[in-house]
PDB file of N, CA and C in Angstrom:
ATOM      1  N   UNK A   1     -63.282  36.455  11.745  1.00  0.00           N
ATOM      2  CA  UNK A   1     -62.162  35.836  12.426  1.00  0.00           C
ATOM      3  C   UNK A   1     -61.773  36.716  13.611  1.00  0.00           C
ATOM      4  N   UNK A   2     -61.430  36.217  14.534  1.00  0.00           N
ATOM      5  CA  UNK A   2     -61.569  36.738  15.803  1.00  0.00           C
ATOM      6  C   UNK A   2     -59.771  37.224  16.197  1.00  0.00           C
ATOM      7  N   UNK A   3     -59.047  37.922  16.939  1.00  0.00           N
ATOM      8  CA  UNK A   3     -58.076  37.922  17.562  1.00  0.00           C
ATOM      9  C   UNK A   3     -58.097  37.840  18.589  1.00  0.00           C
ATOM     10  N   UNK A   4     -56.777  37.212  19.799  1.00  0.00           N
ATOM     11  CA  UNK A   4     -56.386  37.221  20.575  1.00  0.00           C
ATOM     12  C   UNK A   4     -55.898  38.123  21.247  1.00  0.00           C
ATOM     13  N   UNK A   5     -55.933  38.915  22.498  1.00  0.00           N
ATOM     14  CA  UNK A   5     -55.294  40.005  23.186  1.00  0.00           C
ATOM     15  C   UNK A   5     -54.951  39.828  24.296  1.00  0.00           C
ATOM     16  N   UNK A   6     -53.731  39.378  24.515  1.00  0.00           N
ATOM     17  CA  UNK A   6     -53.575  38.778  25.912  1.00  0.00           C
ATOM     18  C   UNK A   6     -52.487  40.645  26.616  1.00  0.00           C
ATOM     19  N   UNK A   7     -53.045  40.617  27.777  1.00  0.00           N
ATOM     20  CA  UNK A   7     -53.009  42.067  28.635  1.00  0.00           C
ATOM     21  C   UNK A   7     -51.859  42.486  28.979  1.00  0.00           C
ATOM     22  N   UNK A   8     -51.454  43.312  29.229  1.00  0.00           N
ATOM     23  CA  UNK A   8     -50.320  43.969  29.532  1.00  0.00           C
ATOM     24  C   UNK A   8     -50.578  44.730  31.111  1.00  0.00           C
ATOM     25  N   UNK A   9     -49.613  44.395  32.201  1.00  0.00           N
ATOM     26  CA  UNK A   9     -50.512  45.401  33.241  1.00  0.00           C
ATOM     27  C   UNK A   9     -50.812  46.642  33.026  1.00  0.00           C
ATOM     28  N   UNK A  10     -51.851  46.482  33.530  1.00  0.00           N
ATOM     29  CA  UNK A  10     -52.574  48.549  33.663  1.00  0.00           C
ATOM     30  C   UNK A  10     -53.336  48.766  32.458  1.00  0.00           C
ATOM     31  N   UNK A  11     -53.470  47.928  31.378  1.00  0.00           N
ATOM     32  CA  UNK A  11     -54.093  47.760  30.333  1.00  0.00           C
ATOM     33  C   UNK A  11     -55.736  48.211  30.590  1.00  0.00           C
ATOM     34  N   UNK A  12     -56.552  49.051  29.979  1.00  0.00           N
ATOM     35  CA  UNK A  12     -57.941  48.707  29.688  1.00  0.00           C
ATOM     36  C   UNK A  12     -59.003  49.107  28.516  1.00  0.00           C
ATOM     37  N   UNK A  13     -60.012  48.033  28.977  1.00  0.00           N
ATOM     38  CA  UNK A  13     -60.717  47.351  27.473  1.00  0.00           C
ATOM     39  C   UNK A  13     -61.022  48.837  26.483  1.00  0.00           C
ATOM     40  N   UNK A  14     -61.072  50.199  27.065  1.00  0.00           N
ATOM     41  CA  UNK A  14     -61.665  50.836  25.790  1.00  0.00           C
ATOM     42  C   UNK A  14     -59.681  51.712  25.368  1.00  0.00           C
ATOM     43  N   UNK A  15     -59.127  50.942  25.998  1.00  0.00           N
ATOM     44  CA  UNK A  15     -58.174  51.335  25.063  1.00  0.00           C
ATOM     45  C   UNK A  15     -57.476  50.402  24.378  1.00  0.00           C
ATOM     46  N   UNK A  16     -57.656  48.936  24.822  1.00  0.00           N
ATOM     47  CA  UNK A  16     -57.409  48.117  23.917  1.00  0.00           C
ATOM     48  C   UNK A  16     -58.212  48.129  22.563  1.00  0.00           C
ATOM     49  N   UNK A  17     -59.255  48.954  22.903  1.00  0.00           N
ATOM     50  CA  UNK A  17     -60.434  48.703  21.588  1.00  0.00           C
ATOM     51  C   UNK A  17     -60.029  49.935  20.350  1.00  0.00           C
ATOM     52  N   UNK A  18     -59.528  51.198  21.442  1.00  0.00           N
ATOM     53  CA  UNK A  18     -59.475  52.308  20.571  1.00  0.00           C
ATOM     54  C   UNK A  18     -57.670  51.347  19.438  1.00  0.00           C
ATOM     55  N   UNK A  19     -57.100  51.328  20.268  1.00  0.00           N
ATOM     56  CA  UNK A  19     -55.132  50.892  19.947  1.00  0.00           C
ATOM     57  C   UNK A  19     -55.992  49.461  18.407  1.00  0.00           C
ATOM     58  N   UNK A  20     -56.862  48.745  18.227  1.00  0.00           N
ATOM     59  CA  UNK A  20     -57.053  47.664  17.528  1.00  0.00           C
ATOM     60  C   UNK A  20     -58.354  48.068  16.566  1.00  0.00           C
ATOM     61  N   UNK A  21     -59.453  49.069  16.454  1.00  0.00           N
ATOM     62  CA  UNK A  21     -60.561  49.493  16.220  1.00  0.00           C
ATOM     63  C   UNK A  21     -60.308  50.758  15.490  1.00  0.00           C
ATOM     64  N   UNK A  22     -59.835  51.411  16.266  1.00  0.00           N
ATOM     65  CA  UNK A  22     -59.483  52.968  16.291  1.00  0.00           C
ATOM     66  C   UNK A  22     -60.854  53.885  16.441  1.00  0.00           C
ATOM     67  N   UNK A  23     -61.695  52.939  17.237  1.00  0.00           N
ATOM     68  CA  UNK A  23     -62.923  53.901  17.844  1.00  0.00           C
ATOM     69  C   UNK A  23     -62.654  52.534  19.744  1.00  0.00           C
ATOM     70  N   UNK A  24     -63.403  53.693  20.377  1.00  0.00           N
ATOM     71  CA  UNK A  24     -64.336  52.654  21.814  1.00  0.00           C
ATOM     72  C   UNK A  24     -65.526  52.530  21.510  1.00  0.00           C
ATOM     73  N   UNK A  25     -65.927  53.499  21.242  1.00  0.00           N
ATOM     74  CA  UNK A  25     -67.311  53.965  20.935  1.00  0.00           C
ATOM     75  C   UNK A  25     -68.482  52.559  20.091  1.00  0.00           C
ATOM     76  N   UNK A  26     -69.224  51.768  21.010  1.00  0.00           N
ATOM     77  CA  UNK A  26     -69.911  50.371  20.784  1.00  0.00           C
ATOM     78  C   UNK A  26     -68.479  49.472  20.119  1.00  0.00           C
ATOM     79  N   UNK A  27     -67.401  49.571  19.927  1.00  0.00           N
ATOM     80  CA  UNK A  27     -66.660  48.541  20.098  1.00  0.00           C
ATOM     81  C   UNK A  27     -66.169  48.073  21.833  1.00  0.00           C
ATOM     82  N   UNK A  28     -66.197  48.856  22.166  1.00  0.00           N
ATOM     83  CA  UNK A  28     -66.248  48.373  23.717  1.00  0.00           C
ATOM     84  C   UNK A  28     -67.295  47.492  24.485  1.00  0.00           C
ATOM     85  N   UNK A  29     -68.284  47.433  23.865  1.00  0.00           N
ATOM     86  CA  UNK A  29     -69.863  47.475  24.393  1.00  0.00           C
ATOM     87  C   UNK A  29     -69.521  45.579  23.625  1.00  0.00           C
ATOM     88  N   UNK A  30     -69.380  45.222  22.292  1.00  0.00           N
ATOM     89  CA  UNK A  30     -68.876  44.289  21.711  1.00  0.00           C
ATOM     90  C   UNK A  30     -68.039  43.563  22.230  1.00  0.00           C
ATOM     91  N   UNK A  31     -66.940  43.726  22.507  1.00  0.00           N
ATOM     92  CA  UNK A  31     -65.925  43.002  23.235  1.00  0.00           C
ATOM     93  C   UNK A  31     -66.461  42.865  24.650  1.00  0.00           C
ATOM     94  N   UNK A  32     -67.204  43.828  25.420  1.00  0.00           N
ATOM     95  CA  UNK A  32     -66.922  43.430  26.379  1.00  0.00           C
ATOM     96  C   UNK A  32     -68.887  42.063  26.595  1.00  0.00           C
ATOM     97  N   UNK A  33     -69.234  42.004  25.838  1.00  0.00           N
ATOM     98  CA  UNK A  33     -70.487  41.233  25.870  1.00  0.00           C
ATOM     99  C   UNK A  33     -70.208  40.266  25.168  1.00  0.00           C
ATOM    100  N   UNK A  34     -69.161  40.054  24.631  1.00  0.00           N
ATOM    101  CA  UNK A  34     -68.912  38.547  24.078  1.00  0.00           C
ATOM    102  C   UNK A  34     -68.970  37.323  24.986  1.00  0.00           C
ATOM    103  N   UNK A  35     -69.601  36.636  24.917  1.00  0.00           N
ATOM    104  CA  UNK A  35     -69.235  35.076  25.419  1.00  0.00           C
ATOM    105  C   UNK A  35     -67.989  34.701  26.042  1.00  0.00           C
ATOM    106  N   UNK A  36     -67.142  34.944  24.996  1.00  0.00           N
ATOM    107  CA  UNK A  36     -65.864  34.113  25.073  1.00  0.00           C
ATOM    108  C   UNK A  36     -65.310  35.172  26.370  1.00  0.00           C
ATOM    109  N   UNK A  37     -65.513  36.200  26.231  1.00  0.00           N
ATOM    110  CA  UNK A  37     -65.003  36.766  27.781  1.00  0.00           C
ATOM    111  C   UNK A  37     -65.658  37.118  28.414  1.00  0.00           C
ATOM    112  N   UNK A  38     -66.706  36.532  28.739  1.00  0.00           N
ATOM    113  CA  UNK A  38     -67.361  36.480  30.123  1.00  0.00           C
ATOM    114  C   UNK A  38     -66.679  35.851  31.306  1.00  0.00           C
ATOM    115  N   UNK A  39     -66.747  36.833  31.847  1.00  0.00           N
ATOM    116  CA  UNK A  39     -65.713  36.659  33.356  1.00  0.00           C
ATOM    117  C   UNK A  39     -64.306  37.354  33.514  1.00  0.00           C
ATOM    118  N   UNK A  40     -64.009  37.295  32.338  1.00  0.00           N
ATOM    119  CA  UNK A  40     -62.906  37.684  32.203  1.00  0.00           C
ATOM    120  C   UNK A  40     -62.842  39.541  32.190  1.00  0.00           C
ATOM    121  N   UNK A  41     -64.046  40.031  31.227  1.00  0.00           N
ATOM    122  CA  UNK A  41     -63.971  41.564  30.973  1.00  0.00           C
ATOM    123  C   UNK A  41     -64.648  42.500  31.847  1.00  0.00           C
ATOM    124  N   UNK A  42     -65.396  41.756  33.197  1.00  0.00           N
ATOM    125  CA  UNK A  42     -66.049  42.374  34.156  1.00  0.00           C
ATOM    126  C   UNK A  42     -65.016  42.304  35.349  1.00  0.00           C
ATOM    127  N   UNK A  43     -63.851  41.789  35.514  1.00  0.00           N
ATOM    128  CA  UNK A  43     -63.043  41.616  36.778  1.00  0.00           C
ATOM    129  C   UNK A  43     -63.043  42.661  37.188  1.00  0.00           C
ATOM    130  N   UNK A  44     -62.705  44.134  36.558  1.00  0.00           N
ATOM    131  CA  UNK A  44     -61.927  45.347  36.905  1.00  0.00           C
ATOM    132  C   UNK A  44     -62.067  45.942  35.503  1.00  0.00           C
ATOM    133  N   UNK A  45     -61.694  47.463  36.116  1.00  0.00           N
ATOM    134  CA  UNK A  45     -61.335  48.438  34.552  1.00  0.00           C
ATOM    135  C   UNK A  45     -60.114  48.449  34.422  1.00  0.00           C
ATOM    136  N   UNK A  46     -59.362  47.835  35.228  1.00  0.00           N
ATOM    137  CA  UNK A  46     -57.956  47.846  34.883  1.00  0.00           C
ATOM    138  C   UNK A  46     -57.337  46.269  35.094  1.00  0.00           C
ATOM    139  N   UNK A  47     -56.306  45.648  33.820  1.00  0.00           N
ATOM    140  CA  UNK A  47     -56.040  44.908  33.686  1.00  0.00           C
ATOM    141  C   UNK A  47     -55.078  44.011  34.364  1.00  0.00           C
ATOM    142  N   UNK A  48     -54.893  42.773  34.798  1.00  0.00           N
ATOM    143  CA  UNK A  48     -53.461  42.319  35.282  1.00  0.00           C
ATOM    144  C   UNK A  48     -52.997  42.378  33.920  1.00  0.00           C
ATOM    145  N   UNK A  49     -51.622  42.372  34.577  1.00  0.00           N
ATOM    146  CA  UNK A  49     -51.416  41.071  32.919  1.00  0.00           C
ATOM    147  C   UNK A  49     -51.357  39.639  32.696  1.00  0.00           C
ATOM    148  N   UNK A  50     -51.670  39.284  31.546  1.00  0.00           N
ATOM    149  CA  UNK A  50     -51.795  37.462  31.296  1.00  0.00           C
ATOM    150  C   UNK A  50     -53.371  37.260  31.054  1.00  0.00           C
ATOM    151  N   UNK A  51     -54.265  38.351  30.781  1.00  0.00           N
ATOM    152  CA  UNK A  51     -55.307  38.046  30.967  1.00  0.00           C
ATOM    153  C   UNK A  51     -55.779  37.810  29.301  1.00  0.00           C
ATOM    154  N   UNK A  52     -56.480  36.842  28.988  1.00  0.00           N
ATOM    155  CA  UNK A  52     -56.583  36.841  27.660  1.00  0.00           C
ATOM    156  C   UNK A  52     -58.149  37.313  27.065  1.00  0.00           C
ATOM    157  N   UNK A  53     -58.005  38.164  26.322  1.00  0.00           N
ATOM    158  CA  UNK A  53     -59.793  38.804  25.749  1.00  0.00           C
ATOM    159  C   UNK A  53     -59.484  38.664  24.526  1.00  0.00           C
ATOM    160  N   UNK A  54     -60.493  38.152  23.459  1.00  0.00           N
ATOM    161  CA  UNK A  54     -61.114  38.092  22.459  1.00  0.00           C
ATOM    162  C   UNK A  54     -61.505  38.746  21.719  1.00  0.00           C
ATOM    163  N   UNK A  55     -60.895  39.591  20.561  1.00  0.00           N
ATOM    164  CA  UNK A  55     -61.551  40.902  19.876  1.00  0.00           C
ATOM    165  C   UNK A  55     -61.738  40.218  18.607  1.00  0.00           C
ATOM    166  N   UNK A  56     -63.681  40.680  18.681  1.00  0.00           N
ATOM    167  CA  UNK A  56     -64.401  40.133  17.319  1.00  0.00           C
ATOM    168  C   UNK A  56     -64.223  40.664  15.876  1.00  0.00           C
ATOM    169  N   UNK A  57     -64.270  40.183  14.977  1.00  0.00           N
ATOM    170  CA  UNK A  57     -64.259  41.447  14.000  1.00  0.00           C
ATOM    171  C   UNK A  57     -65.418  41.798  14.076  1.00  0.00           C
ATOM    172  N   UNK A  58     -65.109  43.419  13.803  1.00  0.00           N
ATOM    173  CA  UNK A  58     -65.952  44.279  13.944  1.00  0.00           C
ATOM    174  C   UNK A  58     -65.973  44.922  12.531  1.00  0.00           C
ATOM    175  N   UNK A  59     -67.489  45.036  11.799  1.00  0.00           N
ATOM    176  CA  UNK A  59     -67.684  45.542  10.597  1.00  0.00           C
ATOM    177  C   UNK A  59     -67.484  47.143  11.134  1.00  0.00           C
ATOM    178  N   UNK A  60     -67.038  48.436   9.952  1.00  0.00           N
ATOM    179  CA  UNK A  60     -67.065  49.453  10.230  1.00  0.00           C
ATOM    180  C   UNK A  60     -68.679  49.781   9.964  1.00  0.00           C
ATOM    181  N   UNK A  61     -68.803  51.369  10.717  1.00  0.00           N
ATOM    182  CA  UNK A  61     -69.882  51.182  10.611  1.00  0.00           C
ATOM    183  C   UNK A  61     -70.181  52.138   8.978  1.00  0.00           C
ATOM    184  N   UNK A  62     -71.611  52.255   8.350  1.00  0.00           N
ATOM    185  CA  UNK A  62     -71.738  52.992   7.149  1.00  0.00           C
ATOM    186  C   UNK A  62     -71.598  54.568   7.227  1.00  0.00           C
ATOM    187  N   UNK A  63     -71.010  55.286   6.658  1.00  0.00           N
ATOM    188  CA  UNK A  63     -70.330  56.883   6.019  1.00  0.00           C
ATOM    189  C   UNK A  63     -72.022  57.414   6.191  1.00  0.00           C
ATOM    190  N   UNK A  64     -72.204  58.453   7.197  1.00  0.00           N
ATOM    191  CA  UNK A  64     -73.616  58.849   6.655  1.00  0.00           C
ATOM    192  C   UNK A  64     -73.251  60.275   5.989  1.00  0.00           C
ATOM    193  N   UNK A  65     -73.691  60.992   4.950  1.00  0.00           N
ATOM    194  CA  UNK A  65     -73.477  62.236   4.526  1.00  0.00           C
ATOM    195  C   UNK A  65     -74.211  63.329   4.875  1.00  0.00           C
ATOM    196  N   UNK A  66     -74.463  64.550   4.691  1.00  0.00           N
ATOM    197  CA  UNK A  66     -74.867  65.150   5.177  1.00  0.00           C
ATOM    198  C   UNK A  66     -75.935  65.835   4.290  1.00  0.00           C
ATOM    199  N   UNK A  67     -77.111  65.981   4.113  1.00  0.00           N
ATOM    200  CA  UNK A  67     -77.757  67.058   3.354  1.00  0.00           C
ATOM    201  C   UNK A  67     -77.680  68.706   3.308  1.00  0.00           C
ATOM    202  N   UNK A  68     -77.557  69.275   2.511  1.00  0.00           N
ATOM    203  CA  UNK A  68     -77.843  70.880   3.005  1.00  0.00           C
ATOM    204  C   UNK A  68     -78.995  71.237   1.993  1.00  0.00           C
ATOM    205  N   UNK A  69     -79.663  71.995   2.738  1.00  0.00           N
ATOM    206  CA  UNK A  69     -80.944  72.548   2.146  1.00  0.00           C
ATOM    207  C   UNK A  69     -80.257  73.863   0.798  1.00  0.00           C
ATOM    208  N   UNK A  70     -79.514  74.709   1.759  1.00  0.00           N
ATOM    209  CA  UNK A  70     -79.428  75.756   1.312  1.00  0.00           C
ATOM    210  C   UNK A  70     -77.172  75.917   1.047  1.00  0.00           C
ATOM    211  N   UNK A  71     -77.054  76.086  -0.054  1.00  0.00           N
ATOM    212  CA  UNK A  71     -75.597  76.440  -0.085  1.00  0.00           C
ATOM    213  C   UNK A  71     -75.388  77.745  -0.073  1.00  0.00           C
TER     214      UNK A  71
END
């Protein structure tokens, strides 16, 4: 299920992503290659306001652990 994010001036996409995600990092890359905002997420890096973008859900990604050879 998708949300709505309509812009605030001076707003931009990898901090709307970090403020809703709590990473940018390929959630930016996501939002901004969606369909539904094409046109909309290439205008500028900085936002008017009234502008409306589409944030997908985004699965987290998997916990990797770490091995140690030696303790």
């Amino acid at each position: 299920m998708s949300l709505f994010y309509t812009t605030k001036d001076g707003d931009r996409l990898d901090h709307i992503c970090i403020r809703f995600y709590g990473k940018s990092g390929k959630t930016t890359e996501e939002v901004l290659y969606l369909v539904a905002n094409y046109g909309v997420t290439d205008m500028t890096a900085v936002f008017p306001a009234g502008q409306v973008i589409e944030l997908p859900e985004i699965s987290p990604e998997p916990i990797i652990t770490e091995t140690q050879l030696w303790e």
